[in-house]
PDB file of N, CA and C in Angstrom:
ATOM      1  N   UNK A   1      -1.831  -7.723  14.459  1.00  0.00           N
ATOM      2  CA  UNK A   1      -2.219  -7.306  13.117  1.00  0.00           C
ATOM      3  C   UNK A   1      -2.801  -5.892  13.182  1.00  0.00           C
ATOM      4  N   UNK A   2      -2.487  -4.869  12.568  1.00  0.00           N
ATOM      5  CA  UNK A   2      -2.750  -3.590  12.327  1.00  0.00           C
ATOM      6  C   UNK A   2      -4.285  -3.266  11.966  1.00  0.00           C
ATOM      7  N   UNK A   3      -4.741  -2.212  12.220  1.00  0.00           N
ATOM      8  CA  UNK A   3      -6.434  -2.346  12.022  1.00  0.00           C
ATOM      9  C   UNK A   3      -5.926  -1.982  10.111  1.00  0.00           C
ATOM     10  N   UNK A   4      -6.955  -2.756   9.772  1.00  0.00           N
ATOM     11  CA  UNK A   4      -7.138  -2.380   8.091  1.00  0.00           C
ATOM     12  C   UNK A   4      -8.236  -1.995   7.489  1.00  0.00           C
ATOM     13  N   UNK A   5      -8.854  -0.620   8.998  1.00  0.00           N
ATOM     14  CA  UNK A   5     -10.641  -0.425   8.118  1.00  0.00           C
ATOM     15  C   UNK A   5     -10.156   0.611   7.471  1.00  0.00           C
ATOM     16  N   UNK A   6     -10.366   1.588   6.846  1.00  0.00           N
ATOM     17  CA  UNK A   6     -10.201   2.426   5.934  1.00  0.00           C
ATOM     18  C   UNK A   6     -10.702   3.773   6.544  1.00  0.00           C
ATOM     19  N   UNK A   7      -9.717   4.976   6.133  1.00  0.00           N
ATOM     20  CA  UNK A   7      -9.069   6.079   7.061  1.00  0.00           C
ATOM     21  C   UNK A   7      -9.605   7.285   6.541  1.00  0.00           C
ATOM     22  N   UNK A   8     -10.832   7.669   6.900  1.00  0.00           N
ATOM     23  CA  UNK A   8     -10.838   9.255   5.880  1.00  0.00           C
ATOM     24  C   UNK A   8     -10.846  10.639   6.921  1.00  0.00           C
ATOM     25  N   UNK A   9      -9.851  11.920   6.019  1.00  0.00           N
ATOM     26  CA  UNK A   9      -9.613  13.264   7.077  1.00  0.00           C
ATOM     27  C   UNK A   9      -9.979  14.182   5.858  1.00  0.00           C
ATOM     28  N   UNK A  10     -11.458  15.471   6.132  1.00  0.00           N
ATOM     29  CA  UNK A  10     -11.559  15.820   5.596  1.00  0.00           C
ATOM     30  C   UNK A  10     -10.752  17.200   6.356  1.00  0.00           C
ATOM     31  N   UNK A  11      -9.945  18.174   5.234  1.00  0.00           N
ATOM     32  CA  UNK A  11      -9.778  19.124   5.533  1.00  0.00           C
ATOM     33  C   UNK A  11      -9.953  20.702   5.242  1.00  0.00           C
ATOM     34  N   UNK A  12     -10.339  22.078   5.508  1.00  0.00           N
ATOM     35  CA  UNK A  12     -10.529  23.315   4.519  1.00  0.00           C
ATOM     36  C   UNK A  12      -9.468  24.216   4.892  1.00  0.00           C
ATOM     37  N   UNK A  13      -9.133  25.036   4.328  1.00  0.00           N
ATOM     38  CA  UNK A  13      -8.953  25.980   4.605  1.00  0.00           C
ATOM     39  C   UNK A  13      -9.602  27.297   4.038  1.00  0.00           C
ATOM     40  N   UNK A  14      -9.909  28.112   4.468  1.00  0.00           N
ATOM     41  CA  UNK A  14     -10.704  29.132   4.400  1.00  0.00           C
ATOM     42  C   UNK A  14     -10.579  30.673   5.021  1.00  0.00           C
ATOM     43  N   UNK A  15     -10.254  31.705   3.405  1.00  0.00           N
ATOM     44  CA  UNK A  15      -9.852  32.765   4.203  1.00  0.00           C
ATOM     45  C   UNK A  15     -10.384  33.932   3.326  1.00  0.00           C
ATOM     46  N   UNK A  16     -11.364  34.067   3.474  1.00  0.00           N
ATOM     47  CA  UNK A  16     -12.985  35.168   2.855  1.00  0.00           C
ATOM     48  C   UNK A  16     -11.807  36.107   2.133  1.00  0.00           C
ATOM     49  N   UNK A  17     -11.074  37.116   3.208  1.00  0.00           N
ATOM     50  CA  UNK A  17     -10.832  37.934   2.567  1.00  0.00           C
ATOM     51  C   UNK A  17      -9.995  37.968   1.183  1.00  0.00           C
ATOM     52  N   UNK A  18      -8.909  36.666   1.486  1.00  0.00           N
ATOM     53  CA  UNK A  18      -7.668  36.384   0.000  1.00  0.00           C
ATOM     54  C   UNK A  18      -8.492  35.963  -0.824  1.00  0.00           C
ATOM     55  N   UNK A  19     -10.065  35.093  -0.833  1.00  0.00           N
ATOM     56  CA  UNK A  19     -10.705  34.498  -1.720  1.00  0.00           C
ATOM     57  C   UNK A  19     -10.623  33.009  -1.444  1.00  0.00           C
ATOM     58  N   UNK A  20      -9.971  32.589  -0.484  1.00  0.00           N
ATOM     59  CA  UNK A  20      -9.056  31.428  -0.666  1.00  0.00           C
ATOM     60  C   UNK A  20     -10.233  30.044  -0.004  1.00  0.00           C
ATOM     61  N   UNK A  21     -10.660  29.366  -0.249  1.00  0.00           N
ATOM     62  CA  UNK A  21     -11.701  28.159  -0.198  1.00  0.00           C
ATOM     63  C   UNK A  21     -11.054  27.097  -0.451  1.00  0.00           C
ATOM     64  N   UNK A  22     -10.772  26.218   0.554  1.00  0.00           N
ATOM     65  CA  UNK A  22      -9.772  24.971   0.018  1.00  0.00           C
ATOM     66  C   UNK A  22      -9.766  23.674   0.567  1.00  0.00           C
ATOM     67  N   UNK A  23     -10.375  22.535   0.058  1.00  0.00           N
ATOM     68  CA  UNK A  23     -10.234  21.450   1.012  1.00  0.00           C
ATOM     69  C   UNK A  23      -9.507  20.543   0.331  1.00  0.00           C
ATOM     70  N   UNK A  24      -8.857  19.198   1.339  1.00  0.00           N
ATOM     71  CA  UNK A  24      -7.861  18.548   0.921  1.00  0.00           C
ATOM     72  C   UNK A  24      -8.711  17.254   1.946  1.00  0.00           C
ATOM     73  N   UNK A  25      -8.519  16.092   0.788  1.00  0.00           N
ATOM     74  CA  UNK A  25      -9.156  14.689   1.877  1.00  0.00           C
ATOM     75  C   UNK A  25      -8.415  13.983   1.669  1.00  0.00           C
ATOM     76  N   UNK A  26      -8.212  12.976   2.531  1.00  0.00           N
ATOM     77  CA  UNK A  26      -7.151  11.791   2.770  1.00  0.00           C
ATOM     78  C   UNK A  26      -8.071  10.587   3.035  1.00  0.00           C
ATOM     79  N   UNK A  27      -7.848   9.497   2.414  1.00  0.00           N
ATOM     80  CA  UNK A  27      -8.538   7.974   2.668  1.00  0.00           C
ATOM     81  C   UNK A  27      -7.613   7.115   2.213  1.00  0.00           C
ATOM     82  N   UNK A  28      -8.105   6.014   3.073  1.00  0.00           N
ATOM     83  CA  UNK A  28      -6.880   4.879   2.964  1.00  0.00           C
ATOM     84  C   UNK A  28      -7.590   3.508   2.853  1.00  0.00           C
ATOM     85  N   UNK A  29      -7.793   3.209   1.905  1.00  0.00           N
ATOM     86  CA  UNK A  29      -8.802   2.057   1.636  1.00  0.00           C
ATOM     87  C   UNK A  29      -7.518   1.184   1.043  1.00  0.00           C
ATOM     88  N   UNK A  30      -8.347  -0.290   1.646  1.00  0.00           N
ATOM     89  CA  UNK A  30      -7.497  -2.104   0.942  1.00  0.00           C
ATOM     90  C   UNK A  30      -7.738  -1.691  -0.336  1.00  0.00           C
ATOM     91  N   UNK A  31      -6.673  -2.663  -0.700  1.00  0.00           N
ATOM     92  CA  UNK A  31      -6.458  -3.075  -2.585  1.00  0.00           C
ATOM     93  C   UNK A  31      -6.760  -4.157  -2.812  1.00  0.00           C
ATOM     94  N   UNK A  32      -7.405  -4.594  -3.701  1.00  0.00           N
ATOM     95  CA  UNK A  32      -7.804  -6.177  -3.678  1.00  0.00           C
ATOM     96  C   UNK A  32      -6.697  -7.077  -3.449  1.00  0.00           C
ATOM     97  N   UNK A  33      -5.616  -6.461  -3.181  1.00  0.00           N
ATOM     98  CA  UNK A  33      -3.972  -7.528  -3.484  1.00  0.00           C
ATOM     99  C   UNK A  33      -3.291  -7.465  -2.231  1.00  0.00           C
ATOM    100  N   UNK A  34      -4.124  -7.017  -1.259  1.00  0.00           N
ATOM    101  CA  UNK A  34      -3.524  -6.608   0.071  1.00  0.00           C
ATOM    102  C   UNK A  34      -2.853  -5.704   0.790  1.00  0.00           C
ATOM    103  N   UNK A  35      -2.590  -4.914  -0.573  1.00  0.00           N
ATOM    104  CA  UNK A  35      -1.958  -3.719  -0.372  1.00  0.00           C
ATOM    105  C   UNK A  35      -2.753  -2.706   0.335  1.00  0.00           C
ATOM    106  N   UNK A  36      -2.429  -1.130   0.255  1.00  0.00           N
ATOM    107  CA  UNK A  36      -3.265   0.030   1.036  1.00  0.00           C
ATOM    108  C   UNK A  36      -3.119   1.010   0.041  1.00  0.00           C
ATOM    109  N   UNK A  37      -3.997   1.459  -0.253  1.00  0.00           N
ATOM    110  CA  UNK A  37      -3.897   2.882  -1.080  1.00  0.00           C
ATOM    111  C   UNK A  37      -4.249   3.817  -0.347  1.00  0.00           C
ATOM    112  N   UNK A  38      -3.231   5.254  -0.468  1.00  0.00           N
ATOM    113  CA  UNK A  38      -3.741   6.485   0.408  1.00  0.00           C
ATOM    114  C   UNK A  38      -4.479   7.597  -0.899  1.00  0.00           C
ATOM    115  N   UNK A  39      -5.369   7.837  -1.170  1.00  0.00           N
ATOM    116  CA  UNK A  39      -6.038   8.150  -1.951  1.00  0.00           C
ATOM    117  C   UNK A  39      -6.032  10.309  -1.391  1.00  0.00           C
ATOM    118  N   UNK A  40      -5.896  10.766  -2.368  1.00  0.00           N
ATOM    119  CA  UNK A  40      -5.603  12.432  -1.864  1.00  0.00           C
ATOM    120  C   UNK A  40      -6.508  13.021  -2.666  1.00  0.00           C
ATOM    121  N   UNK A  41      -7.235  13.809  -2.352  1.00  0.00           N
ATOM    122  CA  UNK A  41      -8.180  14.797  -2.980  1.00  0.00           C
ATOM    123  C   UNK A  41      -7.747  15.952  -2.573  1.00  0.00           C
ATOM    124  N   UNK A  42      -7.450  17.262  -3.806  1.00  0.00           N
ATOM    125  CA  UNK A  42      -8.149  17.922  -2.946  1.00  0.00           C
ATOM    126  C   UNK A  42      -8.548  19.708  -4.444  1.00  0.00           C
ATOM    127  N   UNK A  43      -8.714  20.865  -3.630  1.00  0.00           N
ATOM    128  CA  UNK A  43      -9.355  21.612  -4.900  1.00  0.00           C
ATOM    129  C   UNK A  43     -10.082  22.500  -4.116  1.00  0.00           C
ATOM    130  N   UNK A  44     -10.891  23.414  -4.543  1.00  0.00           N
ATOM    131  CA  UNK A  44     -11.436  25.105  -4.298  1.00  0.00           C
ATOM    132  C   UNK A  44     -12.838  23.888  -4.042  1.00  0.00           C
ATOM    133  N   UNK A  45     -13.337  24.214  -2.989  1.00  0.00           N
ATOM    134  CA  UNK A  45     -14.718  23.876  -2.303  1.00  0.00           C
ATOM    135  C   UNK A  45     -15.575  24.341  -3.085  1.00  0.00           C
ATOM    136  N   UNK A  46     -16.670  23.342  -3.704  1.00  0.00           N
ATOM    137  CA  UNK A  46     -17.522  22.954  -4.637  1.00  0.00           C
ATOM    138  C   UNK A  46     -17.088  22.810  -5.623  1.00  0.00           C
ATOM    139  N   UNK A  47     -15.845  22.627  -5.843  1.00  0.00           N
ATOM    140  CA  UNK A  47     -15.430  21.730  -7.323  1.00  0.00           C
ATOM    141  C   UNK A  47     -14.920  20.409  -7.139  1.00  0.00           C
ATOM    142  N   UNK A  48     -14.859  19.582  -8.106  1.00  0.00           N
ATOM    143  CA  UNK A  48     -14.473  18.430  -7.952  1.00  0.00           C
ATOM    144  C   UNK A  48     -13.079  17.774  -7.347  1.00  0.00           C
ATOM    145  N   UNK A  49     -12.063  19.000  -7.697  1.00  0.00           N
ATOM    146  CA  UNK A  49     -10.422  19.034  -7.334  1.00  0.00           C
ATOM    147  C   UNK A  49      -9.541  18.065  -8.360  1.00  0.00           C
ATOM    148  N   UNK A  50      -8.767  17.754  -7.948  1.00  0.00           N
ATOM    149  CA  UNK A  50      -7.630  16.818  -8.183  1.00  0.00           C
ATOM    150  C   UNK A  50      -7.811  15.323  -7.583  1.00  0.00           C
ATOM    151  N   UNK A  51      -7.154  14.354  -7.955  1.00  0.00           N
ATOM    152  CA  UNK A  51      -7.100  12.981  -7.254  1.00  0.00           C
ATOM    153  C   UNK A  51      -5.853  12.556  -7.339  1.00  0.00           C
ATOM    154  N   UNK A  52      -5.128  12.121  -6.282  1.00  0.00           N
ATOM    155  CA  UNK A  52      -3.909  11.273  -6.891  1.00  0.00           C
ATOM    156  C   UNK A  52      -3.660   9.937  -5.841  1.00  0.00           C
ATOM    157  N   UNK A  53      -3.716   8.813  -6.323  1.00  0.00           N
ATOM    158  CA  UNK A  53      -3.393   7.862  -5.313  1.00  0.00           C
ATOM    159  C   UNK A  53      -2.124   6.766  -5.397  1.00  0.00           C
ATOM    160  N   UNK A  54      -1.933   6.742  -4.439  1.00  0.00           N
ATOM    161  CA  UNK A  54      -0.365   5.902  -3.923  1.00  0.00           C
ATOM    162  C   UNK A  54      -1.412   4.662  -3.294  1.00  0.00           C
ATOM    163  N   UNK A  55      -0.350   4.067  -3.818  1.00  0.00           N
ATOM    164  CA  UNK A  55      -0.237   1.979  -3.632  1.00  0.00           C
ATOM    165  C   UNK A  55       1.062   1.900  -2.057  1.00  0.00           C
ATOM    166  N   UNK A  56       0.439   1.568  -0.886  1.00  0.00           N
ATOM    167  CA  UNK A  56       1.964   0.862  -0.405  1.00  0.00           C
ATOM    168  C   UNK A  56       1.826  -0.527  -0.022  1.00  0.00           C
ATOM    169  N   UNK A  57       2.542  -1.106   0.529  1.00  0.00           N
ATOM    170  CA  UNK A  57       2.432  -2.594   0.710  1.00  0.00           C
ATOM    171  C   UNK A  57       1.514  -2.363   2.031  1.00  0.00           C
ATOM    172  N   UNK A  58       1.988  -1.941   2.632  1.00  0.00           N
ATOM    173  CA  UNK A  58       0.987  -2.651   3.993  1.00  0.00           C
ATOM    174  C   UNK A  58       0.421  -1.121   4.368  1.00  0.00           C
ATOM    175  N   UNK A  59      -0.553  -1.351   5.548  1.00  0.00           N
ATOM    176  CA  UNK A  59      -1.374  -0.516   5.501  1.00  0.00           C
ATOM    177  C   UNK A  59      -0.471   0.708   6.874  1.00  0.00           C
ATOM    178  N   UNK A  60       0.201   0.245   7.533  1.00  0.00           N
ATOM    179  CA  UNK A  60       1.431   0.587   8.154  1.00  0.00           C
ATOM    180  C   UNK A  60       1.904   1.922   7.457  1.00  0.00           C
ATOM    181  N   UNK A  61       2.473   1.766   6.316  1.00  0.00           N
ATOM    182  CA  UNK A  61       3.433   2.457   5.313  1.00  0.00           C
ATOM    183  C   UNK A  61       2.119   3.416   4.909  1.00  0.00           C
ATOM    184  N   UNK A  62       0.872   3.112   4.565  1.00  0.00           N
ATOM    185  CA  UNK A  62      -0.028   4.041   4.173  1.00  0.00           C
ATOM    186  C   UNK A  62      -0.249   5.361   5.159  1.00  0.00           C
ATOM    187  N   UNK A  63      -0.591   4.256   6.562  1.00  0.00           N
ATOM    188  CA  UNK A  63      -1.202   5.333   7.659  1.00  0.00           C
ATOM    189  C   UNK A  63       0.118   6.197   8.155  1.00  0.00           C
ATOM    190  N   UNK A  64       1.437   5.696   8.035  1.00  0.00           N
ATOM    191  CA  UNK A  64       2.616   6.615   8.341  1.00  0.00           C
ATOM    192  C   UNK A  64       2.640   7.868   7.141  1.00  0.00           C
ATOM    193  N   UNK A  65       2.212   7.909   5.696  1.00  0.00           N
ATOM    194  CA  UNK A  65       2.028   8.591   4.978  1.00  0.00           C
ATOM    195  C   UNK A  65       1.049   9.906   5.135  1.00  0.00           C
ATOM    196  N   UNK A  66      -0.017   8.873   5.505  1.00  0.00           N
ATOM    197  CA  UNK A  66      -1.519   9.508   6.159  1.00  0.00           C
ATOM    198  C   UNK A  66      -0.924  10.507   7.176  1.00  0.00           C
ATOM    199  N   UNK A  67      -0.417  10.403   8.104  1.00  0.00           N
ATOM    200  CA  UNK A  67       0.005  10.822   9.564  1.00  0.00           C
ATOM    201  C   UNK A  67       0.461  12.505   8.883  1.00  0.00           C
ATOM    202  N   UNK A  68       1.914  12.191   7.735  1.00  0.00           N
ATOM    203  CA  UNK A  68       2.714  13.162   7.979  1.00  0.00           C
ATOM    204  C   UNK A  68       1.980  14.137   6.784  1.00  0.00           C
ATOM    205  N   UNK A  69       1.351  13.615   5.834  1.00  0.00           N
ATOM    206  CA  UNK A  69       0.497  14.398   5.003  1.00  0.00           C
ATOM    207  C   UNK A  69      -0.303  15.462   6.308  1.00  0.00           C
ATOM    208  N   UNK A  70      -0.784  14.815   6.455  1.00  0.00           N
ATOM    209  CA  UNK A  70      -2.523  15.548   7.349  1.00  0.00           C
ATOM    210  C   UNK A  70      -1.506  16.619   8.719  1.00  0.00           C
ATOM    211  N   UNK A  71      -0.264  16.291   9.065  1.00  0.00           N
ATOM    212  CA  UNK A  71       0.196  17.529   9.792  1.00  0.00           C
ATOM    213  C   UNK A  71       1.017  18.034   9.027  1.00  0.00           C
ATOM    214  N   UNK A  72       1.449  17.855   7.213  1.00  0.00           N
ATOM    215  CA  UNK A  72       1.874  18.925   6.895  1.00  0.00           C
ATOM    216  C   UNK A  72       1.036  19.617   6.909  1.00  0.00           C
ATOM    217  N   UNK A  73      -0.216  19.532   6.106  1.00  0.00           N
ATOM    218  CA  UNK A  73      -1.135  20.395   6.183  1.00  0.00           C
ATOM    219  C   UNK A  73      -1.670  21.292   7.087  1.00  0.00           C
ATOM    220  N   UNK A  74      -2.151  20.712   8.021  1.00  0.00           N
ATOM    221  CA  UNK A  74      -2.419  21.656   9.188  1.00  0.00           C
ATOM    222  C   UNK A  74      -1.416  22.365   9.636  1.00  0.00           C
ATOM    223  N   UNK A  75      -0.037  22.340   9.497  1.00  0.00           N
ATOM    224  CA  UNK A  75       0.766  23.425   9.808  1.00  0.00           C
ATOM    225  C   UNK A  75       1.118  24.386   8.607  1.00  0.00           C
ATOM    226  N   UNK A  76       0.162  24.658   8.014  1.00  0.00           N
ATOM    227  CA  UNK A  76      -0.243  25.193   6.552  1.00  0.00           C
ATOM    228  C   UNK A  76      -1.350  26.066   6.386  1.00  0.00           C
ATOM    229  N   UNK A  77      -2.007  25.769   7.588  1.00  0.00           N
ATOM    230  CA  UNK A  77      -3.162  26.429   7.876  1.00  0.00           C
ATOM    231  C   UNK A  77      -4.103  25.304   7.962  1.00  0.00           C
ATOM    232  N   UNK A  78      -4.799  24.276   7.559  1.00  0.00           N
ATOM    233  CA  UNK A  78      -5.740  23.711   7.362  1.00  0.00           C
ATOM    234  C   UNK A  78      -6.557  23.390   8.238  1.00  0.00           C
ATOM    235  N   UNK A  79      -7.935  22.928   8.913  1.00  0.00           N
ATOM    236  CA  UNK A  79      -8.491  22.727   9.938  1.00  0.00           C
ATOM    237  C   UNK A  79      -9.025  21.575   9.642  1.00  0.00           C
ATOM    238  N   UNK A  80      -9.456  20.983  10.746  1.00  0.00           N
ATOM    239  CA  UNK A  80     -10.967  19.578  10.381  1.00  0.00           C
ATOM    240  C   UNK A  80     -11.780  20.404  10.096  1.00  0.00           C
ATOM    241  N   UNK A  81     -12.634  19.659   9.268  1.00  0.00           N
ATOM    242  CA  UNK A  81     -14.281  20.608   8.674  1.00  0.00           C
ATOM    243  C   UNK A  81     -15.122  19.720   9.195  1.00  0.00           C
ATOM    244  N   UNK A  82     -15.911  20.585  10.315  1.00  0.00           N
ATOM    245  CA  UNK A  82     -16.837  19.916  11.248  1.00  0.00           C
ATOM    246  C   UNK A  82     -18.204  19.129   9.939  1.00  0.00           C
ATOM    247  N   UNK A  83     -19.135  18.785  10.976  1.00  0.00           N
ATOM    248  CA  UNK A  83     -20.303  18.103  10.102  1.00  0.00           C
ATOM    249  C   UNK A  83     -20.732  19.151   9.504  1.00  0.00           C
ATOM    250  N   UNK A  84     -20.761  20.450  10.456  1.00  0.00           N
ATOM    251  CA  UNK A  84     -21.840  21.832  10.055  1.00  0.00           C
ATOM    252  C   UNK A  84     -21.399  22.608   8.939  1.00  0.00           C
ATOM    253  N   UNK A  85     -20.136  22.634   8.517  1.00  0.00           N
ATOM    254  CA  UNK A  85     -19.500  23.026   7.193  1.00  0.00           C
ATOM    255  C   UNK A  85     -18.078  24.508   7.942  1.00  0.00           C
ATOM    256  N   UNK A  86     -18.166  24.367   9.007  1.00  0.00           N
ATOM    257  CA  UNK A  86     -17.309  25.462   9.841  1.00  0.00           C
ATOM    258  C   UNK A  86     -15.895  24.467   9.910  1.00  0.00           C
ATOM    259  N   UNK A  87     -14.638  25.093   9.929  1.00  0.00           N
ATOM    260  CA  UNK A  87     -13.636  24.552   9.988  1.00  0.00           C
ATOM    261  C   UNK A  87     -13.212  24.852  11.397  1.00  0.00           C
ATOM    262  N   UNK A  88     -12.441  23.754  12.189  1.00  0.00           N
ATOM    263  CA  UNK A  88     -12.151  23.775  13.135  1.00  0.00           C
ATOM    264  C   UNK A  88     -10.238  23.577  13.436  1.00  0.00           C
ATOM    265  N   UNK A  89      -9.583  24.376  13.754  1.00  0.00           N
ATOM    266  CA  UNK A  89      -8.112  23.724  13.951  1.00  0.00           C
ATOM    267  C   UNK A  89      -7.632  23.124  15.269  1.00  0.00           C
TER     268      UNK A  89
END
């Protein structure tokens, strides 16, 4: 059986000089119905952003979603954003 705790990747990108401030988060939390939702945030750092979330059946189909999201991104520029608020790639 697949682990089914729930998956979060925060990400920024950040580039002073274009202006450019940007984070994007990924979580993958149960549905009361057994399903997996991959839940997407994202928006200019200190605003609230966007939300959009996908339903899949199993949590499988979520975290394969999860996977290819989080390295499109990073081959996009994006980094992990440490605890300290510095982005790391």
């Amino acid at each position: 059986m697949p682990n089914k705790q729930a998956a979060t990747l925060h990400l920024r990108r950040v580039h002073a000089e274009a202006n450019m401030h940007r984070f994007y988060m990924l979580t993958i939390q149960p549905t009361l119905f057994g399903e997996a939702s991959l839940i997407r945030n994202w928006g200019r750092i200190g605003a609230s952003g966007q939300m959009m979330v996908q339903t899949f059946d199993s949590h499988t189909e979520a975290l394969a979603a999860f996977n290819h999201i989080s390295t499109r991104k990073k081959r996009r520029g994006y980094g992990s954003a440490a605890p300290d608020g510095r982005t790391s790639t």
